[in-house]
Protein backbone atom coordinates (compact mmCIF):
# COMPACT_ATOMS: atom_id res chain seq x y z
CA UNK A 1 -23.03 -144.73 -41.73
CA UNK A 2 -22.75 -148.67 -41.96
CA UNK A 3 -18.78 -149.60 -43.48
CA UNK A 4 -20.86 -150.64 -46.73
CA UNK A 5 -22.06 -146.99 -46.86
CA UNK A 6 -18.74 -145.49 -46.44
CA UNK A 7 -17.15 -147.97 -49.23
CA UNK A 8 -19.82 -146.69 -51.76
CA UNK A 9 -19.36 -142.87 -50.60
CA UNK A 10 -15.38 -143.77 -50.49
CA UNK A 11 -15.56 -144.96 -54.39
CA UNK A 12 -17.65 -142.06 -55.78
CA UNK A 13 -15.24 -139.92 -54.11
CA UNK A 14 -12.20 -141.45 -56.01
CA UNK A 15 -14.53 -141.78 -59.33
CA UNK A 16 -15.03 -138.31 -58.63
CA UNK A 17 -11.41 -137.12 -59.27
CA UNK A 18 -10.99 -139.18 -61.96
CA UNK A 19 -13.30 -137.00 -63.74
CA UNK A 20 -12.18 -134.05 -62.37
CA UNK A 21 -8.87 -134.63 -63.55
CA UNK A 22 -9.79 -136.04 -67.53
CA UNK A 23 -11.29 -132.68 -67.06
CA UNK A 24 -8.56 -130.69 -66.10
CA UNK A 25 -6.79 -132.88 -69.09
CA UNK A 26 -9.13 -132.28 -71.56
CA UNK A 27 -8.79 -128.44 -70.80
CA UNK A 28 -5.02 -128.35 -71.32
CA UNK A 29 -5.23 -130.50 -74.33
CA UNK A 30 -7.67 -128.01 -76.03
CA UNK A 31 -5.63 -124.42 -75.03
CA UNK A 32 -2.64 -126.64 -76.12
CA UNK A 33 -4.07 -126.92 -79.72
CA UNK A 34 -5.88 -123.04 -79.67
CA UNK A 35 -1.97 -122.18 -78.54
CA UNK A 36 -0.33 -123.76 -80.76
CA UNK A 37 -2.47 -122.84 -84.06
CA UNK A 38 -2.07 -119.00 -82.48
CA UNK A 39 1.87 -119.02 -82.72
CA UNK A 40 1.45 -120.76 -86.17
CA UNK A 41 -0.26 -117.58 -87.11
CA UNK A 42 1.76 -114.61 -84.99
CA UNK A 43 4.98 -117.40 -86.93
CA UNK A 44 6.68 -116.90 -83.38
CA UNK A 45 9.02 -119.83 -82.38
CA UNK A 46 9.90 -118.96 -78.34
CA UNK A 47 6.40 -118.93 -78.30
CA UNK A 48 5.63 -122.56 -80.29
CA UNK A 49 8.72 -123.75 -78.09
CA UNK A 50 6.83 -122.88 -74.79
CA UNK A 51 3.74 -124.47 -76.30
CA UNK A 52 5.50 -128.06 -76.83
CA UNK A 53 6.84 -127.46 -73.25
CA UNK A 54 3.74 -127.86 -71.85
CA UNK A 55 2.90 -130.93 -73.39
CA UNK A 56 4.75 -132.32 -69.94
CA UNK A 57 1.87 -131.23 -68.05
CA UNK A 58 -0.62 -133.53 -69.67
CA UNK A 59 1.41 -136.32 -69.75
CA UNK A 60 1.84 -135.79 -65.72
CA UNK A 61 -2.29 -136.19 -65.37
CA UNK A 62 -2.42 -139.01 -67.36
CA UNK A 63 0.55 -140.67 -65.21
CA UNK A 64 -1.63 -139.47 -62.23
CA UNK A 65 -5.10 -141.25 -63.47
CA UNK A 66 -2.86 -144.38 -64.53
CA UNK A 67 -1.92 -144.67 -60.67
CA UNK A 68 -5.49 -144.10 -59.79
CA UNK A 69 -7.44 -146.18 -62.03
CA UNK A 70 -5.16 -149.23 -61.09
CA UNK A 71 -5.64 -148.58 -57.13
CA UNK A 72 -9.32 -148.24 -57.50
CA UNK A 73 -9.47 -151.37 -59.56
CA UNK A 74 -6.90 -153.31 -56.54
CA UNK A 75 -8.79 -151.82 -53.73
CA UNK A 76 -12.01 -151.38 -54.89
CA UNK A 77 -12.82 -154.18 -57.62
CA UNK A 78 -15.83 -152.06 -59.17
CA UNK A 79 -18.08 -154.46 -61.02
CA UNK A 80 -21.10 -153.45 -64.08
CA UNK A 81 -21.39 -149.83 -64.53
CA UNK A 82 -18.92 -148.88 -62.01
CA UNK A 83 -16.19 -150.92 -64.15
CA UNK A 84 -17.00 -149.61 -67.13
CA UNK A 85 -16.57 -146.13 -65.95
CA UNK A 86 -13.31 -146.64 -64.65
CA UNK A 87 -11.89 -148.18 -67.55
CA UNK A 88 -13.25 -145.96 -69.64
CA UNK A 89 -11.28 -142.93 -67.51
CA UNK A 90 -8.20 -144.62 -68.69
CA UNK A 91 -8.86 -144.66 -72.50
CA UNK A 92 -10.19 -141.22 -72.31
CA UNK A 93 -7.03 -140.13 -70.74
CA UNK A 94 -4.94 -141.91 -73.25
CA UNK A 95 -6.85 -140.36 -76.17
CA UNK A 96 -6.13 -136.91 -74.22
CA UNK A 97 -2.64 -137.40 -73.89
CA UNK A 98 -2.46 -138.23 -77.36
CA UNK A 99 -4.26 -134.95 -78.47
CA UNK A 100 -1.98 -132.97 -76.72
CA UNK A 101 1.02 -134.90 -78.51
CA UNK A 102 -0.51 -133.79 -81.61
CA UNK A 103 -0.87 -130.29 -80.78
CA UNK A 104 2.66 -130.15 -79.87
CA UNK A 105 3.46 -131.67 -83.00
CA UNK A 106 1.83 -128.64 -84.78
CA UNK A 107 3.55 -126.05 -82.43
CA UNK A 108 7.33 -127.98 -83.53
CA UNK A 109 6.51 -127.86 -87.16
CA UNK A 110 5.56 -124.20 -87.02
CA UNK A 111 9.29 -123.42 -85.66
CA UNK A 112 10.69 -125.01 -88.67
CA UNK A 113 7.68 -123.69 -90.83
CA UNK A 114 9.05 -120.15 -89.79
CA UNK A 115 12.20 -120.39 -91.45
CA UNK A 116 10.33 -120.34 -95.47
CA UNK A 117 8.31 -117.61 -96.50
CA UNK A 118 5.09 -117.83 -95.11
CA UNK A 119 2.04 -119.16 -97.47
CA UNK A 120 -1.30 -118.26 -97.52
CA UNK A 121 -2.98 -121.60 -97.43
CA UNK A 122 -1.71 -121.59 -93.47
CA UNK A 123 -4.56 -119.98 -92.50
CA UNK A 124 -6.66 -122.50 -93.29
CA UNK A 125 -5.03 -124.37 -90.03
CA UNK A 126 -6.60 -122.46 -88.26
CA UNK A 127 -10.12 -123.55 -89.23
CA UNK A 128 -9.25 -127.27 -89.28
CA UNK A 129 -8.20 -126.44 -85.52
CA UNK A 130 -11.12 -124.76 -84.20
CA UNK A 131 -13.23 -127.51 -85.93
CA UNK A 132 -11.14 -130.37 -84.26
CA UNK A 133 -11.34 -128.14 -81.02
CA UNK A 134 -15.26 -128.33 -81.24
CA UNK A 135 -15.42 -131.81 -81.30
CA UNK A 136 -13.12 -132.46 -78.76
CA UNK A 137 -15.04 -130.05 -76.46
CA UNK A 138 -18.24 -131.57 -77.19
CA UNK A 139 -16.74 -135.17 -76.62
CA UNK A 140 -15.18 -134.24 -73.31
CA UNK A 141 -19.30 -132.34 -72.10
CA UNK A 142 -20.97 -135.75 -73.62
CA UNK A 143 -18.57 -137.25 -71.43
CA UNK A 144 -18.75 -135.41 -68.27
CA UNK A 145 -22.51 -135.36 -68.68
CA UNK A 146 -22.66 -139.15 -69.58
CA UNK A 147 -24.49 -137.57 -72.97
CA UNK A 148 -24.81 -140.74 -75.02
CA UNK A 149 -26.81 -138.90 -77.89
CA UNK A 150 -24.30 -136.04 -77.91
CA UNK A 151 -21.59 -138.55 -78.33
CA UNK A 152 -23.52 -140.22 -81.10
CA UNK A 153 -23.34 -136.79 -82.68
CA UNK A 154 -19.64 -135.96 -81.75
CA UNK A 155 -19.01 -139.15 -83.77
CA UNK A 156 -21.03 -138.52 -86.78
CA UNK A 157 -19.32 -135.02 -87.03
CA UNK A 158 -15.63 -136.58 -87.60
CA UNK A 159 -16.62 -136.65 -91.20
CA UNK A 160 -16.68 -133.16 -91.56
CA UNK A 161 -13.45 -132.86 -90.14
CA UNK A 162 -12.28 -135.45 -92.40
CA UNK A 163 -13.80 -133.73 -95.46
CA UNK A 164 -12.14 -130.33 -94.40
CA UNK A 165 -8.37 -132.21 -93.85
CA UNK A 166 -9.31 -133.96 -97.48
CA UNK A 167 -9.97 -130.46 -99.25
CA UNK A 168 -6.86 -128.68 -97.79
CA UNK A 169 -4.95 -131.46 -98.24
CA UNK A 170 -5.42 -131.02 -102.33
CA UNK A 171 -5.13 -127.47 -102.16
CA UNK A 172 -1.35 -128.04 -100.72
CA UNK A 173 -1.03 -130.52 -103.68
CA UNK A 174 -2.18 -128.03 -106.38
CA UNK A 175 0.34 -125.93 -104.45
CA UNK A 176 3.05 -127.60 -104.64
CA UNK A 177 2.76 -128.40 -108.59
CA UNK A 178 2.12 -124.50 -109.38
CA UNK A 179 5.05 -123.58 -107.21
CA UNK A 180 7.70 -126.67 -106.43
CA UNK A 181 9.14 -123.75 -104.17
CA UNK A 182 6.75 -124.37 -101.71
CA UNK A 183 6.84 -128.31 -101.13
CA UNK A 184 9.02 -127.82 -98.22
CA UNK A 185 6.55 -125.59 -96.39
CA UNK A 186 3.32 -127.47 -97.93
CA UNK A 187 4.53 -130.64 -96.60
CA UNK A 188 4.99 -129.76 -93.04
CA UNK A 189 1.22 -128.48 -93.25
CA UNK A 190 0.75 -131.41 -94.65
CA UNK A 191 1.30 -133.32 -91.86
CA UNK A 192 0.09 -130.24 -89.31
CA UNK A 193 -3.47 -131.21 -90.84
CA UNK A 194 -3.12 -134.94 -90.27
CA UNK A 195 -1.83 -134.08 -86.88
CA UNK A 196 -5.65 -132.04 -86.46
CA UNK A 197 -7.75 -134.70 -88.15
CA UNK A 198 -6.07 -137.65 -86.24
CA UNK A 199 -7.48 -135.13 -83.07
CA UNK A 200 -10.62 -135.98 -84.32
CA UNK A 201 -10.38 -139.49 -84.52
CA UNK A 202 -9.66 -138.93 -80.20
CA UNK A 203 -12.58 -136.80 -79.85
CA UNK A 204 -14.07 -139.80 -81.21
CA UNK A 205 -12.79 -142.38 -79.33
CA UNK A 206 -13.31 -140.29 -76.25
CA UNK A 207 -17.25 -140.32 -77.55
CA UNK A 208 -17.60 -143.94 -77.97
CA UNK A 209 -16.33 -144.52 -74.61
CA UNK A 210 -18.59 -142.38 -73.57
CA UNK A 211 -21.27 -144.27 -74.83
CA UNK A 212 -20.08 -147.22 -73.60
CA UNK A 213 -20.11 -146.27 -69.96
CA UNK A 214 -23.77 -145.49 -70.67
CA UNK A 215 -25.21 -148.61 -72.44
CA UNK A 216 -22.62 -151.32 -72.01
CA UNK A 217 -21.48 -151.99 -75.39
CA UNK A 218 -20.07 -150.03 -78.77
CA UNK A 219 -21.69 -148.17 -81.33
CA UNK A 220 -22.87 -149.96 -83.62
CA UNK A 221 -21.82 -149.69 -87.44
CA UNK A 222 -18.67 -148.15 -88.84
CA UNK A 223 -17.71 -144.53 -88.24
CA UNK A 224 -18.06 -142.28 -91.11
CA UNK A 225 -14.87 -141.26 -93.18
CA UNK A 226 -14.44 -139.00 -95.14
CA UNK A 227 -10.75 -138.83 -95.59
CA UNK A 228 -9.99 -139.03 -99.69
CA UNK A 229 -6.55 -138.09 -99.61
CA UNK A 230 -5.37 -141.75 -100.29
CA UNK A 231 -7.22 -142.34 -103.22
């Protein structure tokens, strides 16, 4: 093997656990949210507590591909595809980290959520959740796959999420006028759902990158919205 060889085979190598580790990421980040809607539910708070604890472990991978992406752009000064792929790695893992802020931010309002009488309308968490969960899954496989048409359709779907966050969000409202006993709980669901809908706007981002790594430039047009609840 000629040292140009080994420099190639030395680079995929390092590319290499880049991805493995957005994987490993992307894993925690998605049990972090299934965790955290799954205390919400069982309304136990050592549980939701261990759940925001383990936020640290994302945040250590995304400290670890930081360190890597910025040797392998020193040593190795990828150029074309090879660039793109390596910057992409550290938006992904930024969008990650943030994702599993967010589901930690669900887990700490359930702990305070536990100390009202519980409402009905929290099981519909749940569904906003495994939605969000969906899309992130299918963002992180278009990735891993470099899937450019599933990432076109991972960010098409974010309406749908955005449609479900807009419905529950007026069925809180209707809920808090019927019953002003409830706007202390109602509003920390409130912002549980915005927590799971800005997930979706990751799972995006983590799909446009996506495409970008594979044809060089950004989707074109605007993404769908479908969030109503400012109007």
């Amino acid at each position: 093997m000629n040292t140009h060889d080994h420099i190639l085979k030395s680079f995929d190598s390092e590319l290499d656990r880049l991805y493995d580790e957005i994987k490993q990421m992307g894993e925690l980040a998605m049990a972090q949210l299934n965790a955290a809607v799954d205390v919400l539910g069982r309304r136990d708070s050592n549980a939701a507590a261990r759940v925001v604890a383990n936020d640290d472990a994302i945040d250590a991978l995304e400290n670890s591909i930081s360190v890597d992406v910025l040797k392998l752009l020193a040593l190795r000064q990828p150029m074309a595809r090879d660039l793109r792929e390596v910057y992409a790695a550290l938006r992904i893992s930024s969008d990650i980290e943030r994702i599993g802020d967010y589901a930690s931010n669900v887990a700490k309002r359930s702990i305070v959520l536990n100390n009202s009488p519980a409402i009905p309308a929290a099981g519909r968490i749940a569904r906003l959740a495994k939605t969000a969960n969906a899309l992130l899954g299918d963002a992180l496989k278009a990735y891993a796959e470099s899937d450019a048409e599933l990432a076109a359709k991972v960010r098409d779907a974010d309406a749908d999420l955005d449609a479900m966050y807009t419905s529950f969000f007026r069925e809180l409202v209707t809920y808090m006028m019927e019953d002003p006993r409830t706007i202390g709980a109602c509003t920390h669901l409130m912002f549980m759902a915005k927590n799971i809908e800005r997930i979706g706007d990751h799972a995006t981002n983590i799909a446009e990158n996506t495409w970008f790594v594979v044809h060089g430039d950004m989707p074109e047009g605007e993404r769908k919205k479908e969030d109503r609840t400012s109007e």
